[in-house]
C-alpha atoms as a PDB file:
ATOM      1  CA  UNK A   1     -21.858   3.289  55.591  1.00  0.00           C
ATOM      2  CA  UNK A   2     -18.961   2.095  53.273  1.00  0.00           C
ATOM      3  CA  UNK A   3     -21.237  -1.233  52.458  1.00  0.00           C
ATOM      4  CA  UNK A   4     -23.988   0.935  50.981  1.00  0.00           C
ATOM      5  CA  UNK A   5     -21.807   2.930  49.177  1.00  0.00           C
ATOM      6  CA  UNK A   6     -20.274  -0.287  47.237  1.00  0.00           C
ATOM      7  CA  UNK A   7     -24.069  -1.429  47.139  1.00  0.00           C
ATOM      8  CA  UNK A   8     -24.798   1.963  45.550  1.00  0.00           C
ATOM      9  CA  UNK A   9     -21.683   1.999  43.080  1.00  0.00           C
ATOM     10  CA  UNK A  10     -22.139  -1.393  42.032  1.00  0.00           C
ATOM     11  CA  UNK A  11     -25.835  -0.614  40.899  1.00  0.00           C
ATOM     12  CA  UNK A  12     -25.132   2.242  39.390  1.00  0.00           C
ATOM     13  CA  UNK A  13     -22.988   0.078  36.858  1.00  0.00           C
ATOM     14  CA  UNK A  14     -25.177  -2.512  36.102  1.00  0.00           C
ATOM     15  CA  UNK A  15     -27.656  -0.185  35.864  1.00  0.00           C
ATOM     16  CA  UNK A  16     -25.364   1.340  32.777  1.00  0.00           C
ATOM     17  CA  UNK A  17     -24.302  -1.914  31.433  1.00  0.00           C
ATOM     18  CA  UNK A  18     -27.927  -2.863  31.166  1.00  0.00           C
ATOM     19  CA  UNK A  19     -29.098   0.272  29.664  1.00  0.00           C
ATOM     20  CA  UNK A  20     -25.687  -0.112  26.777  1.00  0.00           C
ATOM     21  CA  UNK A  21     -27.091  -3.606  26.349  1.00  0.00           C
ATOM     22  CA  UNK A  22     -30.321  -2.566  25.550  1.00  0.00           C
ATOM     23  CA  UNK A  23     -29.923   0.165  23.256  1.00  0.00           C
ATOM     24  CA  UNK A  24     -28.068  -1.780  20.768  1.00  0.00           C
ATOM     25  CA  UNK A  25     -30.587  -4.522  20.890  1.00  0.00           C
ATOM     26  CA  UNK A  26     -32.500  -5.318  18.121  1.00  0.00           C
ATOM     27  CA  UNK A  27     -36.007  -5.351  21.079  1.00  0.00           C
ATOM     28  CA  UNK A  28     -35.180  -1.622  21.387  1.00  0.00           C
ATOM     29  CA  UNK A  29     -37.213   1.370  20.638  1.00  0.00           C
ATOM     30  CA  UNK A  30     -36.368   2.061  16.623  1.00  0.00           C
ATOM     31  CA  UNK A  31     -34.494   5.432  17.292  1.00  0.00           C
ATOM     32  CA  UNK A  32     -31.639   3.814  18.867  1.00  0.00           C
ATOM     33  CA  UNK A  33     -31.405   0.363  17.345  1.00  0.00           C
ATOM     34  CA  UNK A  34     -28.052  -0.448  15.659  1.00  0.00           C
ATOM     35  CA  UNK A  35     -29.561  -3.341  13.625  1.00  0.00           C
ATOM     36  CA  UNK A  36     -31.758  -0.681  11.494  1.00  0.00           C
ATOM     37  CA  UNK A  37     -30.045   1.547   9.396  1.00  0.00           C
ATOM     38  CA  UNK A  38     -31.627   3.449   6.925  1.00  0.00           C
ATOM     39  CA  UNK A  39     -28.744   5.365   5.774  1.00  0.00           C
ATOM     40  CA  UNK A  40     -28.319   5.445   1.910  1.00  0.00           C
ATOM     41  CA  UNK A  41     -24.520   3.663   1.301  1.00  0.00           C
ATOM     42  CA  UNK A  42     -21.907   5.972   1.801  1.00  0.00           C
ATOM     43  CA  UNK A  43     -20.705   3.742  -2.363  1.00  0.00           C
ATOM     44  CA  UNK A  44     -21.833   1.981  -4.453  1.00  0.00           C
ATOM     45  CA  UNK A  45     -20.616  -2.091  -3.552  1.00  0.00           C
ATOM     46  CA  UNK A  46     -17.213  -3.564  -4.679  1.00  0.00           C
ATOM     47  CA  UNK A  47     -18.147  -5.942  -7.174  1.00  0.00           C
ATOM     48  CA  UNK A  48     -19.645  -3.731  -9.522  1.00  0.00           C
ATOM     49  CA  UNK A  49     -16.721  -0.848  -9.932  1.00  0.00           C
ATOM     50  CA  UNK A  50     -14.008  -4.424  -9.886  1.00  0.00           C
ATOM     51  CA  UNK A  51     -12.816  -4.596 -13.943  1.00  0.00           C
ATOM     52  CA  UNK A  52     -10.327  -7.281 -15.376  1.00  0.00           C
ATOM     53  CA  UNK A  53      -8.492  -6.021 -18.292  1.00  0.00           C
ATOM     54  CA  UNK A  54      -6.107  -8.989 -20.351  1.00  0.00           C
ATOM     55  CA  UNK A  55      -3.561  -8.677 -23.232  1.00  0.00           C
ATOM     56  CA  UNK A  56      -2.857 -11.648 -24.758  1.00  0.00           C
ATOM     57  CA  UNK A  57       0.323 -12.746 -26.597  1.00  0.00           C
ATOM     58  CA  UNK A  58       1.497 -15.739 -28.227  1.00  0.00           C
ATOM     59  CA  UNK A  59       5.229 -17.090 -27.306  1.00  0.00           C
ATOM     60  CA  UNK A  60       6.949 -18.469 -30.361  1.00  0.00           C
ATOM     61  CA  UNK A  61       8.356 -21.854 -30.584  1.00  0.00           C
ATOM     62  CA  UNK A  62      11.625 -22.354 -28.549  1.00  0.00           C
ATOM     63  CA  UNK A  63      13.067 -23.122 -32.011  1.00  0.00           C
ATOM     64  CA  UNK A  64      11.722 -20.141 -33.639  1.00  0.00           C
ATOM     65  CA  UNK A  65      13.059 -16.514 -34.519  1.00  0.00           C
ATOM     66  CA  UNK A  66      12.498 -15.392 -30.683  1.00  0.00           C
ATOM     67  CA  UNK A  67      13.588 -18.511 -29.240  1.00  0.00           C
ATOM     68  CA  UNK A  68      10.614 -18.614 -27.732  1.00  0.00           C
ATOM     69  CA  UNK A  69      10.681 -15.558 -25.845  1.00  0.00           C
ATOM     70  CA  UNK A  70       8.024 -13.572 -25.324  1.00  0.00           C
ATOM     71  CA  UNK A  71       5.988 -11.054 -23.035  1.00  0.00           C
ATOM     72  CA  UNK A  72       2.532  -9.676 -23.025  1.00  0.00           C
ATOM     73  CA  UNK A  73       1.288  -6.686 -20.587  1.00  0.00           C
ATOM     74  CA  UNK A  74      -1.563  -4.690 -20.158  1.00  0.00           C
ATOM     75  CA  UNK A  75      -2.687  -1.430 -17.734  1.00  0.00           C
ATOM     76  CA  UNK A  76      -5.433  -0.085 -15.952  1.00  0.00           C
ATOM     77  CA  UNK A  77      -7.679   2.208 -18.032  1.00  0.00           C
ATOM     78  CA  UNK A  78      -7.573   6.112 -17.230  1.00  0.00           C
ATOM     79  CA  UNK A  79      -9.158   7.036 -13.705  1.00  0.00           C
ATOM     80  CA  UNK A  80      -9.003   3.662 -12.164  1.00  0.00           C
ATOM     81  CA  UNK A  81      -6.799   2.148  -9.310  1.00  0.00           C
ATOM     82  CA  UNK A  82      -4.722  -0.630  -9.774  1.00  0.00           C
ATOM     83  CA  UNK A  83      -4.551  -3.532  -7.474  1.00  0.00           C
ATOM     84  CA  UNK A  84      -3.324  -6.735  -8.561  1.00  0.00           C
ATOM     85  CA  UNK A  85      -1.889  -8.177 -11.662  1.00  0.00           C
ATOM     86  CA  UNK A  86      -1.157 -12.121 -12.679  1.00  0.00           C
ATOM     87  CA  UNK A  87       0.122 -13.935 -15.372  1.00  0.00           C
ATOM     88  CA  UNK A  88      -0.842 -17.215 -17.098  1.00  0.00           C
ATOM     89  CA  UNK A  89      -1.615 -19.112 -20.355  1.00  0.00           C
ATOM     90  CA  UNK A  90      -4.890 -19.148 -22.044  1.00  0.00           C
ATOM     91  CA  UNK A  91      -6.071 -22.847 -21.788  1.00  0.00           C
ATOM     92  CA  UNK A  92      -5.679 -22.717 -18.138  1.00  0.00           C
ATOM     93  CA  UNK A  93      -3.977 -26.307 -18.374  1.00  0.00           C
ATOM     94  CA  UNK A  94       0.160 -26.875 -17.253  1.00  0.00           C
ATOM     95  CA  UNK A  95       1.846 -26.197 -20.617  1.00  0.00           C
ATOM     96  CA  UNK A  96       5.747 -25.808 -20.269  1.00  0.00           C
ATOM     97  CA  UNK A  97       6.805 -22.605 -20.052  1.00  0.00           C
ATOM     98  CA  UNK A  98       8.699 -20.755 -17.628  1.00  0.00           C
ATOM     99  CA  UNK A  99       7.714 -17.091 -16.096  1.00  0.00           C
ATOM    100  CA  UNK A 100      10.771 -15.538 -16.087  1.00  0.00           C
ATOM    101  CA  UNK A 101       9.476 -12.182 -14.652  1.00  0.00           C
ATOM    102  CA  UNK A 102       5.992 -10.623 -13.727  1.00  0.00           C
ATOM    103  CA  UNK A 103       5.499  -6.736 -12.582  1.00  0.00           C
ATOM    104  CA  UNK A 104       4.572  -3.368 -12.554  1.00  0.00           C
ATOM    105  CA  UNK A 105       5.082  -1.779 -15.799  1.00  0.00           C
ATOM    106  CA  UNK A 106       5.233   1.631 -14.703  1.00  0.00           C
ATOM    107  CA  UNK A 107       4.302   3.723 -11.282  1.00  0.00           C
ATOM    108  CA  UNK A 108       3.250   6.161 -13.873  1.00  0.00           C
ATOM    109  CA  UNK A 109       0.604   4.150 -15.769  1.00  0.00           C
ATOM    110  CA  UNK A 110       0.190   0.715 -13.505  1.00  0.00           C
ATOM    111  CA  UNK A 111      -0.441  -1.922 -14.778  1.00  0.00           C
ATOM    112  CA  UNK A 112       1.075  -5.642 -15.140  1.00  0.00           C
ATOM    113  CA  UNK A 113       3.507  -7.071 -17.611  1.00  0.00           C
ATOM    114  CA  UNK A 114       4.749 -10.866 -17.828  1.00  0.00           C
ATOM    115  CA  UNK A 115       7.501 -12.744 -19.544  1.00  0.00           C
ATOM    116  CA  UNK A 116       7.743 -15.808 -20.343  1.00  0.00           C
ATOM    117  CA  UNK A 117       9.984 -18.721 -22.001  1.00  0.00           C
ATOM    118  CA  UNK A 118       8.103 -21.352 -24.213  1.00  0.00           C
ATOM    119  CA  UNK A 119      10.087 -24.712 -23.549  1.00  0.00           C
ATOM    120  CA  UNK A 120       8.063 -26.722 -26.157  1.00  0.00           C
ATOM    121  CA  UNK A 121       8.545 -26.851 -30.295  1.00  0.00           C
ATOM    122  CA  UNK A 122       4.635 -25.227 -30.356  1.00  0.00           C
ATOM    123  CA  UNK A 123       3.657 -21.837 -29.855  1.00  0.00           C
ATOM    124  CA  UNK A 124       1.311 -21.349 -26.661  1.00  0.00           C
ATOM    125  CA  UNK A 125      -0.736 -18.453 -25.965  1.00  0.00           C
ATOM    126  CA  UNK A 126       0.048 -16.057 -22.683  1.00  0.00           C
ATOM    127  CA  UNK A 127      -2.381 -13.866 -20.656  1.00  0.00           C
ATOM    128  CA  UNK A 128      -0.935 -10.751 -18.387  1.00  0.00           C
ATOM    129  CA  UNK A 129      -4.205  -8.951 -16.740  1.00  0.00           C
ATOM    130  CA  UNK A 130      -4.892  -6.420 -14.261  1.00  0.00           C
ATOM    131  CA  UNK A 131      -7.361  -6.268 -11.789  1.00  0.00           C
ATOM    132  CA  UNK A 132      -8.685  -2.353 -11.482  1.00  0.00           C
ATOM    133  CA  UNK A 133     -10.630  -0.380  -8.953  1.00  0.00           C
ATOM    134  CA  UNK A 134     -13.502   2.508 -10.824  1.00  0.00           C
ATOM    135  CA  UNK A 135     -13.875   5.057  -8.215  1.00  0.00           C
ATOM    136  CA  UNK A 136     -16.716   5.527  -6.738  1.00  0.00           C
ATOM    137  CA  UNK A 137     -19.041   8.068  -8.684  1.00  0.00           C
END
């Protein structure tokens, strides 16, 4: 009797595990298949609410009135989320200058500000910008 009963148990769960495999197949009846949604999207996608806002600044010669110091910062407009900020120069090429500190302006208004230290006799353009979040409407 106890063989039939581990016959009848062990049935039983591959009679499940087949039935879980099924209906989250995509050869499954169309009221219970997980590969066809037809839900409308619960937001609208990423990429199109993701905004990049820049303030550019230029840094002064290291032998001019600022020694060439100089900052530039920007923040996220009204009603978006901040979430990341980074700080460069405008040509995108190695120029010498030294980023002497980067951060959150505020917790009040977020947003990103960067100094920097021009080490060459030219000026050289800077770029602080924040990347923002629109909610979802």
């Amino acid at each position: 009797m106890s063989f039939v009963k581990h016959v009848l148990v062990l049935a039983t769960g591959a009679a499940f595990g087949v039935a879980a495999v099924l209906s989250c197949s995509d050869n499954s009846p169309h009221r219970s298949d997980a590969a066809t949604c037809d839900c409308p999207a619960s937001e609208p996608p990423l990429a199109t609410r993701i905004i990049f806002q820049d303030d550019i600044a230029t840094l002064g010669p290291v032998n001019g009135p600022d020694n060439g110091n100089g900052a530039a910062g920007t923040g996220c407009p009204p009603g978006t989320q901040f979430l990341s900020g980074s700080c460069t120069n405008t040509t995108g090429n190695l120029v010498d200058i030294t980023l002497k500190e980067s951060g959150f302006v505020n917790n009040s208004n977020p947003g990103w500000r960067c100094s920097f230290h021009n080490n060459t006799t030219t000026p050289i353009q800077i770029k602080a910008t924040v990347v923002c979040l629109k909610p979802a409407s």
